[in-house]
Protein backbone atom coordinates (compact mmCIF):
# COMPACT_ATOMS: atom_id res chain seq x y z
CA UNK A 1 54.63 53.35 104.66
CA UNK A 2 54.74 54.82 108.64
CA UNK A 3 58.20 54.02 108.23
CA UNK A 4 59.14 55.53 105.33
CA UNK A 5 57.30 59.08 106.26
CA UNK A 6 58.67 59.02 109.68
CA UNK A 7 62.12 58.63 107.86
CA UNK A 8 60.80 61.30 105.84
CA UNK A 9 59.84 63.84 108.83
CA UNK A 10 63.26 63.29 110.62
CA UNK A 11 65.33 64.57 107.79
CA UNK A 12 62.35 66.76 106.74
CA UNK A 13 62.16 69.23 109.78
CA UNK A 14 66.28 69.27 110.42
CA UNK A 15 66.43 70.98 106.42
CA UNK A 16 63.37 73.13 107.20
CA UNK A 17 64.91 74.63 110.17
CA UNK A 18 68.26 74.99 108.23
CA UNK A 19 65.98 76.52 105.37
CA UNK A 20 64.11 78.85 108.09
CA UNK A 21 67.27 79.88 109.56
CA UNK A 22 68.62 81.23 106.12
CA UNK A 23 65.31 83.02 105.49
CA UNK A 24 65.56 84.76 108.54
CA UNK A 25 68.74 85.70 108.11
CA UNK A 26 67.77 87.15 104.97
CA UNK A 27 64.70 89.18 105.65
CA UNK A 28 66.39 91.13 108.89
CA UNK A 29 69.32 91.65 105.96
CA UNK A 30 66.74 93.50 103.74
CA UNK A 31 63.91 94.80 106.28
CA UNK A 32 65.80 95.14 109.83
CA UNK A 33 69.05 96.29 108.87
CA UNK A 34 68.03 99.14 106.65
CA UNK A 35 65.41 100.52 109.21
CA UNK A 36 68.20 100.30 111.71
CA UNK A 37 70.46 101.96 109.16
CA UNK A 38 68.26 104.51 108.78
CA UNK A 39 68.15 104.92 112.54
CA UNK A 40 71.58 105.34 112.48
CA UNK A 41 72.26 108.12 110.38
CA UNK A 42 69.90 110.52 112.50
CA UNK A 43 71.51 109.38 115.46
CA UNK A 44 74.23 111.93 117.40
CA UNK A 45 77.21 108.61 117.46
CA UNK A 46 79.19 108.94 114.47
CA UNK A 47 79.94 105.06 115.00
CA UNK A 48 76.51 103.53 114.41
CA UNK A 49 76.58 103.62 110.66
CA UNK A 50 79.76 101.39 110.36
CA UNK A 51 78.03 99.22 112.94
CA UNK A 52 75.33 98.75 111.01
CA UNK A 53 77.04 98.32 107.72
CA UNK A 54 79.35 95.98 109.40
CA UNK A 55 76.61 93.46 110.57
CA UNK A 56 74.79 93.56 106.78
CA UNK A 57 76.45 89.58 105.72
CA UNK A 58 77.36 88.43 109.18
CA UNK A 59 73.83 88.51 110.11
CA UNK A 60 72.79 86.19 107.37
CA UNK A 61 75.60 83.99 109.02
CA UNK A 62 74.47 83.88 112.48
CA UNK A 63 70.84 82.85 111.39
CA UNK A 64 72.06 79.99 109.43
CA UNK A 65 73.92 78.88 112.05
CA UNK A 66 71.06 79.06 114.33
CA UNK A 67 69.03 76.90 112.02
CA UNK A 68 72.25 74.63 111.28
CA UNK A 69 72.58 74.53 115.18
CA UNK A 70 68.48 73.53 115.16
CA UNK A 71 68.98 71.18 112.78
CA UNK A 72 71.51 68.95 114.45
CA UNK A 73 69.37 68.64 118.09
CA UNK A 74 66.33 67.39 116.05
CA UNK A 75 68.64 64.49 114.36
CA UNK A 76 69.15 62.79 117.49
CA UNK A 77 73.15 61.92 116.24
CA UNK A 78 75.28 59.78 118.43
CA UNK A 79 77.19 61.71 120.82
CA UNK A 80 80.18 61.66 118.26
CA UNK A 81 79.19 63.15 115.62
CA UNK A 82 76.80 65.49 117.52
CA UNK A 83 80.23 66.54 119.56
CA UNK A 84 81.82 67.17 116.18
CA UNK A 85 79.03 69.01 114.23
CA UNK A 86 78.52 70.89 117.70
CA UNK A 87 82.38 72.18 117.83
CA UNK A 88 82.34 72.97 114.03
CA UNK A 89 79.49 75.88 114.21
CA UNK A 90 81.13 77.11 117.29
CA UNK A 91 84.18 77.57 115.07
CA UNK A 92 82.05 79.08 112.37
CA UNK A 93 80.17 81.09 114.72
CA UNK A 94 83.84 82.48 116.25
CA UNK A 95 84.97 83.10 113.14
CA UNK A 96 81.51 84.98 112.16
CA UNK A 97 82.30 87.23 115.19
CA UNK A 98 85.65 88.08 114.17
CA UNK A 99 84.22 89.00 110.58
CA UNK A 100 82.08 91.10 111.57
CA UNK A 101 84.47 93.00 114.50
CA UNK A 102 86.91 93.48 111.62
CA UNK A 103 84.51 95.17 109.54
CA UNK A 104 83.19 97.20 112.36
CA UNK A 105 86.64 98.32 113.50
CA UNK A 106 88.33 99.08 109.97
CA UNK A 107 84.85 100.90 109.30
CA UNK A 108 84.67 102.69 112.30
CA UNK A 109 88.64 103.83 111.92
CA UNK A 110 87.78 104.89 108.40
CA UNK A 111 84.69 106.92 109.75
CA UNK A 112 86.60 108.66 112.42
CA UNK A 113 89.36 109.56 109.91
CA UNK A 114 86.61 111.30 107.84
CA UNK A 115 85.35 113.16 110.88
CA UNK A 116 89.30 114.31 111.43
CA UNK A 117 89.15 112.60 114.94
CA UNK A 118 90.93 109.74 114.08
CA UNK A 119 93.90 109.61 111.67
CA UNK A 120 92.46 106.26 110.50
CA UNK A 121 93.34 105.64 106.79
CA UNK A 122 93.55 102.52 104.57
CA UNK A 123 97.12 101.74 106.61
CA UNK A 124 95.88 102.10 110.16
CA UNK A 125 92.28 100.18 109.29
CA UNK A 126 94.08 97.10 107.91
CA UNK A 127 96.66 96.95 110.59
CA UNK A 128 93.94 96.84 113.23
CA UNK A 129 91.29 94.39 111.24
CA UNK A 130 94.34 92.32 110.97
CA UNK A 131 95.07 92.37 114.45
CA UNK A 132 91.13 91.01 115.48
CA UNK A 133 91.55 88.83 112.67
CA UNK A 134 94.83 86.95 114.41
CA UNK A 135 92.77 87.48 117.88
CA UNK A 136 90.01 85.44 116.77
CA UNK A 137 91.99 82.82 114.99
CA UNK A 138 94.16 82.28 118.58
CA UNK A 139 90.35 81.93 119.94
CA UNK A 140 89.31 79.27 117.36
CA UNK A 141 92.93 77.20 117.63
CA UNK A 142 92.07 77.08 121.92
CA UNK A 143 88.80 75.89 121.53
CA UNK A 144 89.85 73.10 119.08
CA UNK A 145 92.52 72.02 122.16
CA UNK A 146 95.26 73.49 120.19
CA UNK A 147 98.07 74.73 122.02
CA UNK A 148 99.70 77.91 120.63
CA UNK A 149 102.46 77.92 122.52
CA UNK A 150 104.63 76.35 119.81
CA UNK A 151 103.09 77.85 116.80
CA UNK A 152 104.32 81.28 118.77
CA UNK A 153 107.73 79.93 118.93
CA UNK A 154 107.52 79.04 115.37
CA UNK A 155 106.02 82.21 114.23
CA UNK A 156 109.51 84.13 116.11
CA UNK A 157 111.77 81.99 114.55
CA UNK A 158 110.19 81.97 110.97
CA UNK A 159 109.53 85.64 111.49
CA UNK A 160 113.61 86.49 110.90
CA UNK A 161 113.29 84.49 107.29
CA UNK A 162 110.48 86.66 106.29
CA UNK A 163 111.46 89.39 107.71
CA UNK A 164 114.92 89.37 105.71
CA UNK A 165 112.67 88.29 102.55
CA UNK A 166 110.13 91.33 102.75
CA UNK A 167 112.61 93.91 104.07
CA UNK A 168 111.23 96.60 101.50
CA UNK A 169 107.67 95.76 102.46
CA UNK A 170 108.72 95.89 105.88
CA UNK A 171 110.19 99.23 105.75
CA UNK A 172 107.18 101.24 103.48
CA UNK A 173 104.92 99.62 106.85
CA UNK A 174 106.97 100.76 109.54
CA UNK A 175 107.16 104.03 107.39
CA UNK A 176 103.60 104.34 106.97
CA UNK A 177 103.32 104.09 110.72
CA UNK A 178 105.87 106.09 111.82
CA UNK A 179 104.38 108.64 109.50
CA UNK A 180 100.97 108.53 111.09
CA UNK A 181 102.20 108.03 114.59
CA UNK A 182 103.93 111.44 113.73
CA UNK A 183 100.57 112.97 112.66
CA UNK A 184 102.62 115.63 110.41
CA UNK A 185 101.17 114.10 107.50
CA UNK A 186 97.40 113.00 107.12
CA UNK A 187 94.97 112.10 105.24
CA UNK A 188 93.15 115.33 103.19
CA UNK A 189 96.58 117.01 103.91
CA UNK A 190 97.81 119.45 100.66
CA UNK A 191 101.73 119.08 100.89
CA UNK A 192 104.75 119.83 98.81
CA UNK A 193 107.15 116.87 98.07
CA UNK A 194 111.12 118.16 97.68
CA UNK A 195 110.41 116.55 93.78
CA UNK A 196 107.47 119.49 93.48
CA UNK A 197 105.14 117.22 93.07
CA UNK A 198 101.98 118.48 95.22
CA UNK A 199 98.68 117.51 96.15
CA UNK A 200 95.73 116.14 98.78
CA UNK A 201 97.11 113.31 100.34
CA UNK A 202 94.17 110.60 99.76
CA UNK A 203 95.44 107.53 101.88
CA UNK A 204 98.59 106.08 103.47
CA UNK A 205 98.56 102.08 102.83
CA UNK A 206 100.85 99.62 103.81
CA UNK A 207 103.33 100.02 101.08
CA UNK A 208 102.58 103.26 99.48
CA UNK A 209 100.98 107.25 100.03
CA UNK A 210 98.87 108.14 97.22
CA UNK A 211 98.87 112.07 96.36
CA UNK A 212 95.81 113.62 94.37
CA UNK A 213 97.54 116.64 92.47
CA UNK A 214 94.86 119.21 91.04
CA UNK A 215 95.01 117.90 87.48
CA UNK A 216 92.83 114.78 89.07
CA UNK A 217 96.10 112.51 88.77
CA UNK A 218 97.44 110.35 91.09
CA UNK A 219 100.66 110.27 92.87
CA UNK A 220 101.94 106.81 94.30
CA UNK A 221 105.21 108.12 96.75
CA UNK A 222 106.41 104.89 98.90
CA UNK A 223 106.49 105.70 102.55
CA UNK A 224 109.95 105.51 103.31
CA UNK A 225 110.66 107.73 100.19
CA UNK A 226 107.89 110.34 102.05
CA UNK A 227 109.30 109.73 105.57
CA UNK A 228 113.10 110.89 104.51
CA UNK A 229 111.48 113.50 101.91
CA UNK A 230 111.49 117.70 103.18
CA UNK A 231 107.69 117.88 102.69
CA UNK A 232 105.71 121.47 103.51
CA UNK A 233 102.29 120.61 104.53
CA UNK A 234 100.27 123.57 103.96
CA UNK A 235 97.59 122.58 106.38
CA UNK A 236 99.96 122.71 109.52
CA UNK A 237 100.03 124.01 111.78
CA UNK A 238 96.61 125.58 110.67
CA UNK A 239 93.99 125.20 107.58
CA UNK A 240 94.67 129.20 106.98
CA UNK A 241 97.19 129.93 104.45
CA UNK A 242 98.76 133.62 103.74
CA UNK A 243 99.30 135.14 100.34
CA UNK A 244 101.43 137.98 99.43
CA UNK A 245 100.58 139.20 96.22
CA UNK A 246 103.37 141.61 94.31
CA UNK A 247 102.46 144.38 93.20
CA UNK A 248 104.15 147.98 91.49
CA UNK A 249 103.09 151.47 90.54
CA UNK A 250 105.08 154.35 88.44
CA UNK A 251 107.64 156.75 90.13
CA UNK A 252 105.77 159.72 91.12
CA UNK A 253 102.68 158.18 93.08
CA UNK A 254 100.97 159.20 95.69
CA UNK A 255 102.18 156.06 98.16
CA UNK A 256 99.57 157.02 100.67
CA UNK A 257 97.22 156.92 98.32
CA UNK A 258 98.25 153.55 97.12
CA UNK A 259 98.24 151.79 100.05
CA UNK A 260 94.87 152.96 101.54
CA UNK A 261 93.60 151.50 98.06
CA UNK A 262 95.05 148.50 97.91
CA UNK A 263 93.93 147.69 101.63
CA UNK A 264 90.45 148.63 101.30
CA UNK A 265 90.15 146.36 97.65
CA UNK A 266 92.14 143.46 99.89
CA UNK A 267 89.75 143.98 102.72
CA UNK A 268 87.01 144.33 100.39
CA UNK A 269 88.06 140.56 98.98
CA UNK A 270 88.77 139.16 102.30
CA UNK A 271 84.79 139.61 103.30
CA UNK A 272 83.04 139.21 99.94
CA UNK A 273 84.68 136.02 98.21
CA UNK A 274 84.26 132.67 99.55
CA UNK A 275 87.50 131.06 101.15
CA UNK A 276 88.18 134.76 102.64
CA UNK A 277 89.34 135.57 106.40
CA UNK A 278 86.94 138.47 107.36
CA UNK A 279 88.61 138.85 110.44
CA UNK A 280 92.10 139.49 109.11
CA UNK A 281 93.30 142.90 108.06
CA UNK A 282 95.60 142.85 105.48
CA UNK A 283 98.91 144.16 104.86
CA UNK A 284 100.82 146.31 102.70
CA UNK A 285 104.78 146.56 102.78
CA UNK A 286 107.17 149.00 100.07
CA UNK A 287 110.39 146.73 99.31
CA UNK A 288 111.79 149.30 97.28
CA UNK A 289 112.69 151.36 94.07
CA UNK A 290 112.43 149.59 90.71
CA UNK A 291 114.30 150.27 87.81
CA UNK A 292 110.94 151.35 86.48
CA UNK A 293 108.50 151.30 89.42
CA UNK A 294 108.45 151.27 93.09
CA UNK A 295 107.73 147.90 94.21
CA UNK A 296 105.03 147.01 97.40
CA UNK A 297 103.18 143.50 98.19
CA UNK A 298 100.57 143.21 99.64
CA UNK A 299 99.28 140.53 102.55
CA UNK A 300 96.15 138.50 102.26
CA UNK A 301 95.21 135.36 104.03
CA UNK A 302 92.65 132.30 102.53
CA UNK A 303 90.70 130.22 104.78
CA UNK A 304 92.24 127.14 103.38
CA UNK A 305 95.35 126.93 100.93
CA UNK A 306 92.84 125.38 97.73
CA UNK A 307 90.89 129.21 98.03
CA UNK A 308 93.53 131.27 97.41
CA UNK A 309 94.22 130.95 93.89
CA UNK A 310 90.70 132.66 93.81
CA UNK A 311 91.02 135.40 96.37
CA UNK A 312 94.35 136.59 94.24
CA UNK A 313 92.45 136.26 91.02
CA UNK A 314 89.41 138.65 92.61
CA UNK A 315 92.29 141.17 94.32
CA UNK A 316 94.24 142.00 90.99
CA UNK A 317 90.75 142.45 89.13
CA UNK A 318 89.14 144.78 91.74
CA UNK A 319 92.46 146.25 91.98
CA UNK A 320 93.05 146.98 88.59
CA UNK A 321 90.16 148.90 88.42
CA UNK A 322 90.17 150.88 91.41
CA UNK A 323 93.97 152.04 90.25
CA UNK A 324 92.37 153.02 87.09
CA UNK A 325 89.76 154.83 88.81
CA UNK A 326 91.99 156.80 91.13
CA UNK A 327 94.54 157.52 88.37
CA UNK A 328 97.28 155.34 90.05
CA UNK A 329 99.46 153.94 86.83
CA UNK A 330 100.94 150.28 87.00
CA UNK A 331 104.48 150.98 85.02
CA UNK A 332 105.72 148.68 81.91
CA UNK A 333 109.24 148.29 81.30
CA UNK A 334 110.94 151.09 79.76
CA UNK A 335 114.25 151.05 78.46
CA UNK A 336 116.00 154.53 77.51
CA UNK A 337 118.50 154.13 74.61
CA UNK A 338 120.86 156.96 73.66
CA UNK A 339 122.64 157.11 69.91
CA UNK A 340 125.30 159.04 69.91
CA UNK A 341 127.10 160.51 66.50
CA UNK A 342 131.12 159.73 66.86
CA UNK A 343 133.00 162.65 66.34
CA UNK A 344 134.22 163.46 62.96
């Protein structure tokens, strides 16, 4: 009976400590980490968050390895198998590290991108978590006694084959990188394509920019079609857009009188509707006689290029009725037809 309960208690307190290591692992999960999280967000660093989020299944990791790592020094194994148990949760634990750098970086890339720091989209994230990925992989093949000296050497010459197999995948990356390397196109960007097609750009993968036009649809442009295309981003070199807005009154008016009206509605517009430059003073310029009216425009500027469609929609209201209120007449088309009676 001894014997059988100390057999008992040896494999007993090695599965308790594996047990308590997972249990720890899951209560800092669900009470730690969302204290810290909520640290985080009140905090002045901008990074924090994605560190946080970034440690949420890791941590679970770590604290079963802990207890795994436990579990082994109370079995007493021979110096084999303790060796090889020993070198396998220093691979895990590498590997844990890695995971959980990748998630911090690709987060933190993302984060900065939303900020406007960084110019950190989808393409730019995965490159980079990649990157630690391969980093901690060259980690776990040296402490395994790997040399990597020839899987280098194979990697170059295997690297031509796949290169000349993935030759359009290879070109939308080396697009997509050249086009944020550029920085003339970026995420949250409204351009023009050369097709018409227009929009928010919403990320820049590996293979493809995605466009959000206004209607809510999606645009998928591959990156070396976007890095050849002529493209007019409207939020270069600035986020302030100008407007000129046509407008024409009847032969006959008072053109002083007209353009002190239509600057002080503009100006008016300009201060009072959201998306407005207050500090700009807005233009008018004549271009000339019509065949029915004498034709002017007139200069505004929006904030951003998404608020102008409003501030021209306020203008020609406001300015409609202040024409009709000073007795300034916006001409229609007339067309003068003369009959004449052939002689007998």
């Amino acid at each position: 009976m001894t014997d059988r309960f100390s057999e008992f208690t040896t494999y007993l307190l090695p599965a308790a400590a594996v047990l308590a290591g997972l249990a720890l692992g899951l209560l800092a999960r669900r009470t730690v980490l969302p204290r810290l999280a909520h640290l985080a967000s009140r905090s002045a660093w901008k990074y924090d968050d994605a560190l946080v989020d970034a440690l949420r299944s890791p941590v679970v990791v770590w604290f079963g390895l802990g207890g795994f790592y436990a579990a082994v020094e109370l079995l007493a194994l021979p110096a084999a198998g303790d060796r090889l148990l020993g070198r396998a949760i220093l691979v895990l634990a590498i590997l844990s590290v890695t995971w959980a750098v990748a998630r911090f970086v690709a987060r933190a890339l993302k984060t900065g991108a939303t900020e406007g720091s960084l110019p950190g989209v989808s393409l730019i994230a995965n490159v980079a978590a990649a990157a630690v990925y391969l980093l901690g992989g060259l980690v776990v093949l040296d402490k395994l006694g790997i040399s990597i000296t020839p899987i280098i050497t194979a990697l170059g010459v295997g690297g031509l084959a796949v290169a000349l197999a993935l030759q359009d995948t290879l070109s939308n990356l080396f697009a997509g990188l050249r086009i944020l390397a550029a920085g003339k196109i970026r995420a949250g960007d409204f351009v023009r394509l050369e097709t018409g097609q227009e929009g928010y750009v919403q990320d820049i993968t590996w293979a493809q920019t995605t466009i959000r036009q206004f209607p809510n649809d999606l645009v998928l442009v591959p990156n070396t079609k976007l890095a050849t295309a002529i493209t007019v981003n409207y939020h270069l070199p600035g986020m302030e857009h100008g407007l000129t807005v046509p407008v024409s009154v009847a032969h006959g008016s008072d053109l002083e009188t007209v353009e002190r009206v239509a600057v002080e509605v503009a100006r008016g517009v300009e201060r009072e509707v959201a998306g407005g430059v207050p500090t700009f003073e807005p233009v008018v310029r004549y271009q000339g006689f019509g065949s029915h009216s004498i034709d002017l425009v007139v200069v505004l500027r929006a904030a951003r290029f998404d608020a102008g469609a409003l501030l021209v929609h306020e203008f020609v209201k406001r300015l409609s009725v202040r024409f009709a209120a000073e007795g300034i007449e916006i001409p229609f088309p007339v067309r003068t037809v003369r009959l004449e009676r052939p002689a007998d």
